[in-house]
Protein backbone atom coordinates (compact mmCIF):
# COMPACT_ATOMS: atom_id res chain seq x y z
CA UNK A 1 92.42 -8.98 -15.53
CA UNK A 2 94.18 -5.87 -14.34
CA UNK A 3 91.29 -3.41 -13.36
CA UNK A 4 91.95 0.11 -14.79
CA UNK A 5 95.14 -0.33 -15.58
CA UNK A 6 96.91 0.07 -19.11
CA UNK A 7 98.19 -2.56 -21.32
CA UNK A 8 102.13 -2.73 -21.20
CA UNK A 9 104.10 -4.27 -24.24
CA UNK A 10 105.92 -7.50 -23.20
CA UNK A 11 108.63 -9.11 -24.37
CA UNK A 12 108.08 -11.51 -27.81
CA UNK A 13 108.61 -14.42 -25.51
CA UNK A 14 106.26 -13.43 -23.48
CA UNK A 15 102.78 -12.99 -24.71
CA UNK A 16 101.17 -13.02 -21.46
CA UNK A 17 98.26 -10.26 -21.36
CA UNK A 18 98.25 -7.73 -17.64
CA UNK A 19 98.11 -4.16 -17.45
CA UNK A 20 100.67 -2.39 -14.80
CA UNK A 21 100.85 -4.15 -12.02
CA UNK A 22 102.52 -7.66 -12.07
CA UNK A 23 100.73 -10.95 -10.35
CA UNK A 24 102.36 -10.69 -7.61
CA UNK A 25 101.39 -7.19 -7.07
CA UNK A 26 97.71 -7.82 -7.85
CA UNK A 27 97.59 -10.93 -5.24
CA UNK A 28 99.14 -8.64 -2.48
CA UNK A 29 95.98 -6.50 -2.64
CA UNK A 30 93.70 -9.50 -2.76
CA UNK A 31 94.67 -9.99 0.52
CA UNK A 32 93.40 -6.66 1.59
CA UNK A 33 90.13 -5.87 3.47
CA UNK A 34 88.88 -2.50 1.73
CA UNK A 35 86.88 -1.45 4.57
CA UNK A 36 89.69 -1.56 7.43
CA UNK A 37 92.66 -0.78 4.60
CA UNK A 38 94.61 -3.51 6.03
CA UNK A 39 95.35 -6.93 5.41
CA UNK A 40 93.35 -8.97 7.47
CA UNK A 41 92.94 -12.89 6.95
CA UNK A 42 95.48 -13.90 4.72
CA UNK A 43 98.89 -14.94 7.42
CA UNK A 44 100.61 -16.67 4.82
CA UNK A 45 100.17 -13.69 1.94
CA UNK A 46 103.77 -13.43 2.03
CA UNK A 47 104.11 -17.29 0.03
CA UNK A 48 100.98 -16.66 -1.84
CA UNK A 49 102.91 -13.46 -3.16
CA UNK A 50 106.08 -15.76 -3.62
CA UNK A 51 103.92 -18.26 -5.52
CA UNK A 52 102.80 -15.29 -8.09
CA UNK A 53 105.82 -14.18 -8.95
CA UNK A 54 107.14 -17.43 -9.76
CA UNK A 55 104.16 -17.69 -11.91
CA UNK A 56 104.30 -14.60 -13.78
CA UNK A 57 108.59 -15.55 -14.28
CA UNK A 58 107.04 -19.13 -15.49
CA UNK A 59 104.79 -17.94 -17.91
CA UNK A 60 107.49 -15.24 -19.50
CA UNK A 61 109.75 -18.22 -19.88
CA UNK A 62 112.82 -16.83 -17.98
CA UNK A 63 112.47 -19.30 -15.36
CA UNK A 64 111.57 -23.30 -15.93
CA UNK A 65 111.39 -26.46 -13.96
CA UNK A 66 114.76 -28.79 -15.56
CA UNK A 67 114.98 -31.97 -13.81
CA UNK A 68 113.27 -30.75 -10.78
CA UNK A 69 115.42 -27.79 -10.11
CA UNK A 70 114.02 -23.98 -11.00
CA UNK A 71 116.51 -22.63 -13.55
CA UNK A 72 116.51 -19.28 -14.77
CA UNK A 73 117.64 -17.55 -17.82
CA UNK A 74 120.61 -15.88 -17.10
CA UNK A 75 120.09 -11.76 -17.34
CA UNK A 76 117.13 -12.12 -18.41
CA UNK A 77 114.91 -9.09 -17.08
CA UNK A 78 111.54 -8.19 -17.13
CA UNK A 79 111.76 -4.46 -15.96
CA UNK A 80 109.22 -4.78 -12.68
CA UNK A 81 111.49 -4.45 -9.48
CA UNK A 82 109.71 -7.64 -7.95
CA UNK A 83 109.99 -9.83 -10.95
CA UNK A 84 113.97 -9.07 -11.53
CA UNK A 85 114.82 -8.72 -8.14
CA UNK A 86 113.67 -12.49 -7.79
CA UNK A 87 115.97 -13.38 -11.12
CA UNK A 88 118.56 -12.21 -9.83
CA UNK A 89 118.12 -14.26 -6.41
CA UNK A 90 117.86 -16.91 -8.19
CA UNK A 91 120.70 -16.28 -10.54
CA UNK A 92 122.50 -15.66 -7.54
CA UNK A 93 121.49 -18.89 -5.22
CA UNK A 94 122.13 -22.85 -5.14
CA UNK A 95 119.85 -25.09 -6.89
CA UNK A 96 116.19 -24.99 -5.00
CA UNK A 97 112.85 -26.50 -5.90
CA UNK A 98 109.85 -24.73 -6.92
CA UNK A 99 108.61 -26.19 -3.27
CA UNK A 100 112.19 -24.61 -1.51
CA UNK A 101 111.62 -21.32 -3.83
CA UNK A 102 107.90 -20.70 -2.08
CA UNK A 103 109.20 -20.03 1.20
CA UNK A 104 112.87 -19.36 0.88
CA UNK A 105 113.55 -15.07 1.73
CA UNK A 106 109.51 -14.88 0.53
CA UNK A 107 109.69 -11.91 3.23
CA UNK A 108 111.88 -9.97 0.63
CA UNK A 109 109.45 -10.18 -2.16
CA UNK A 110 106.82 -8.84 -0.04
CA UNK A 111 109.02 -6.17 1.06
CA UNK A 112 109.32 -5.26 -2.44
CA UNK A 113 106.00 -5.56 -3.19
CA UNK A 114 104.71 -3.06 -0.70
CA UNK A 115 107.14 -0.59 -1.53
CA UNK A 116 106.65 -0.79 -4.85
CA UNK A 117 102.97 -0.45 -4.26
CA UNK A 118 103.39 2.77 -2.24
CA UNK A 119 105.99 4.08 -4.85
CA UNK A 120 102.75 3.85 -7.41
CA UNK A 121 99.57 5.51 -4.91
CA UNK A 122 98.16 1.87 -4.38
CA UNK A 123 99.51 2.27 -0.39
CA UNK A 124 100.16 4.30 2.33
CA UNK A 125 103.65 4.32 3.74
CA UNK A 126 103.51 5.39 7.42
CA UNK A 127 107.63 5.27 8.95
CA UNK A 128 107.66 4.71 12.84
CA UNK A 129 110.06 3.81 14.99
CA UNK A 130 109.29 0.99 17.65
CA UNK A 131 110.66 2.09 20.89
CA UNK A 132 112.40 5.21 19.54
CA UNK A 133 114.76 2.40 17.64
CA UNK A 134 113.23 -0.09 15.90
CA UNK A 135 112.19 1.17 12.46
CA UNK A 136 108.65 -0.27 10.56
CA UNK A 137 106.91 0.78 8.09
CA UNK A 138 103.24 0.57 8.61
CA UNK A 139 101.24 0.36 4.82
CA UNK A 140 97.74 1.18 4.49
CA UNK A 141 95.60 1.06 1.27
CA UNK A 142 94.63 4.10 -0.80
CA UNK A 143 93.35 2.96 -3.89
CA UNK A 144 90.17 0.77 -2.14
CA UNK A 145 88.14 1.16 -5.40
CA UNK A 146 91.02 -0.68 -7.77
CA UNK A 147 91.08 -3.62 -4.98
CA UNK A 148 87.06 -4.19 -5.16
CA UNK A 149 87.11 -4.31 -9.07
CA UNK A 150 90.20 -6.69 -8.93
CA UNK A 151 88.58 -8.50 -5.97
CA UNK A 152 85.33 -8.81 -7.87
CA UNK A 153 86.59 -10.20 -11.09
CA UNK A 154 88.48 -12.93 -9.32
CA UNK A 155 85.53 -13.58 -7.88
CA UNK A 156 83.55 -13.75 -11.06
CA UNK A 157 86.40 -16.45 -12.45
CA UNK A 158 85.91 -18.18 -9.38
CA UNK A 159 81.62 -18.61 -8.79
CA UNK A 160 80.76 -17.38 -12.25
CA UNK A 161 79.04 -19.48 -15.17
CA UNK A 162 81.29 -18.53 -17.78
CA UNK A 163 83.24 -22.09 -18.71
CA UNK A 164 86.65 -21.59 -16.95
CA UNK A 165 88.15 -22.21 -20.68
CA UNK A 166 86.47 -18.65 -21.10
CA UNK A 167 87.98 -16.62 -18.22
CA UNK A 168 90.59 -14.55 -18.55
CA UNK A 169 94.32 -16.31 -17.31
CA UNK A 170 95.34 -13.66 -14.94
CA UNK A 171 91.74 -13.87 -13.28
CA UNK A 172 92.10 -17.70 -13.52
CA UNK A 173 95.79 -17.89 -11.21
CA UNK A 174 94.90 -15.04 -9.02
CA UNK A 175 91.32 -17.16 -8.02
CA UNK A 176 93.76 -20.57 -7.67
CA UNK A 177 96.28 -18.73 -5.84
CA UNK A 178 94.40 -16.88 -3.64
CA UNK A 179 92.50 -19.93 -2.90
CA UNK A 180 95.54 -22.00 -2.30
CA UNK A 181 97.46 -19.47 -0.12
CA UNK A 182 94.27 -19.17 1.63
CA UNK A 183 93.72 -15.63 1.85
CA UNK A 184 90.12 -16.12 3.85
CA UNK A 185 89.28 -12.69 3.49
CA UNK A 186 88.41 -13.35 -0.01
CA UNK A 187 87.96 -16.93 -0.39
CA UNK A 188 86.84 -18.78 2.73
CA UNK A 189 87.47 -22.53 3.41
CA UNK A 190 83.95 -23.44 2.42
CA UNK A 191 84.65 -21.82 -0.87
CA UNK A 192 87.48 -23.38 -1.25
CA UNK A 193 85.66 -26.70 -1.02
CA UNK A 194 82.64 -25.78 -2.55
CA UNK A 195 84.50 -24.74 -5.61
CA UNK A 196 87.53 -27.21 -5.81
CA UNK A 197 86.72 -28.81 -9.57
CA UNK A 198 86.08 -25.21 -10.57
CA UNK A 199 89.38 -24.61 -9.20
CA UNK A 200 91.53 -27.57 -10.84
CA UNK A 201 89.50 -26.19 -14.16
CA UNK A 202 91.11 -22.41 -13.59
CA UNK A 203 94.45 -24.54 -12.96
CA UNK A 204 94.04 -25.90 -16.19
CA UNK A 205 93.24 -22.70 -17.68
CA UNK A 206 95.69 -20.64 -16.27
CA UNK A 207 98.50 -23.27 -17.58
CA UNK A 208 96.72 -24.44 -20.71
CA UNK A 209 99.58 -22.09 -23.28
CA UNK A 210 101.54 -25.07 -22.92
CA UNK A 211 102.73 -28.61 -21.30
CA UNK A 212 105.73 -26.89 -19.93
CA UNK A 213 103.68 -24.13 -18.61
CA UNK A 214 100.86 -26.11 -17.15
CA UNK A 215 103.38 -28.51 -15.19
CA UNK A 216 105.08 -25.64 -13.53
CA UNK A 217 102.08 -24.18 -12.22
CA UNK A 218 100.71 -27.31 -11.40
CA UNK A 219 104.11 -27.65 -9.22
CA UNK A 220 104.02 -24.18 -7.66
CA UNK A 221 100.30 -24.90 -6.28
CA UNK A 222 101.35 -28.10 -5.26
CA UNK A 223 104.60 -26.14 -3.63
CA UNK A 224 102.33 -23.32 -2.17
CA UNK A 225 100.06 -25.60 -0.80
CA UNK A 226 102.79 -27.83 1.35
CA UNK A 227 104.01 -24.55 2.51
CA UNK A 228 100.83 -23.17 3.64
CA UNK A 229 100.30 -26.62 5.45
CA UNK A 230 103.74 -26.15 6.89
CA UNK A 231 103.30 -22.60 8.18
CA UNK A 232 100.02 -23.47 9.88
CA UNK A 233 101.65 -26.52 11.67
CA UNK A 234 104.43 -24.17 13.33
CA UNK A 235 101.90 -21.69 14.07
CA UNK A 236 100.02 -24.07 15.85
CA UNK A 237 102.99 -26.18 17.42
CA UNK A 238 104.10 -22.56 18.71
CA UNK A 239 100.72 -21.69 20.07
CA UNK A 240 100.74 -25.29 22.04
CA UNK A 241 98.20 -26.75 19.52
């Protein structure tokens, strides 16, 4: 669910129920810790935020899986500045997987995300330069009591009793996204273990409108997953591990 937030009307291909912030909006501040106002435990946020917003494209129907290559509908636009900046990259670029698509300028969509976020009072924006020539942006969060309701209703799809054909489908994908991007701050690795069935159920929920649907997110955790695996290997390679 979107905490707080008011219901939006989608478009009549898409009947897929969120308030004003898009997935990959929502799993951006999942990775937050609400007591520093920082994201803290979650180095590969930037795929996990990648991985949403193909999801959220996936379940509008404006982007599909034909013969193993991600193929959008051409000008089709979803009015979110993440979502259709994404289209049109994709409109734009050669043929990719959904496993290429995961990691391929995911920087950019985070980029987008955060200023997007700041544009809307969810974040700080603090501009420095680095060296008196280097400019960075430094985000903090603002809105900590919106991150601990969203935080604690992915939670609840996650360890809660209610059968996952129950929970609500945005809960369900932020719980197996966050879990497969490994943003520790929320979901540690003994979570992740502890509640791996519960999370191939919330898989199954989250793709369950239809076959199409529920193989393309089935892909895109597969695709998240290598690329986590991948990112941790060249961190460790590059640390001498």
């Amino acid at each position: 669910m979107n905490p707080r937030a008011p219901a939006t009307t989608l478009q009549e291909e898409a009947p897929v129920p969120h308030g004003s912030l898009s997935l990959p909006a929502r799993l951006f501040l999942l990775g937050f810790d609400t007591e520093k106002g920082k994201v803290s435990g979650a180095p590969d946020l930037a795929l996990a935020v990648r991985a949403a917003a193909l999801v959220e494209l996936a379940r509008r129907r404006i982007i599909s899986d034909v013969d193993g290559v991600v193929t959008p509908v051409f000008d089709a636009r979803t009015g979110d500045p993440v979502l259709d900046e994404l289209m049109e990259l994709a409109e734009e670029s050669r043929p990719r997987s959904w496993r290429t698509w995961i990691g391929y300028r995911s920087g950019a969509t985070l980029d987008t995300v955060r200023r997007q976020l700041a544009s809307e009072g969810y974040l700080s924006a603090e501009h420095k330069r680095v060296f008196g020539l280097f400019p960075v942006t430094r985000y903090g969060l603002e809105r900590a009591g919106y991150v601990e309701v969203l935080r604690a209703e992915v939670l609840g799809a996650l360890e809660g009793a209610e059968p996952a054909g129950r929970v609500d489908e945005d809960d369900a994908v932020l719980a197996v996204l966050a879990a497969t991007g490994k943003l520790r701050g929320l979901i540690p690795g003994k979570a992740r273990r502890t509640h791996k069935d519960r999370l191939d159920d919330l898989a199954a929920r989250a793709g369950g409108l239809s076959p199409e649907l529920g193989q393309s997110l089935g892909d895109i955790r597969t695709a998240l997953a290598a690329a986590v695996k991948a990112a941790e290997a060249a961190r460790a390679s590059a640390g001498g591990g």
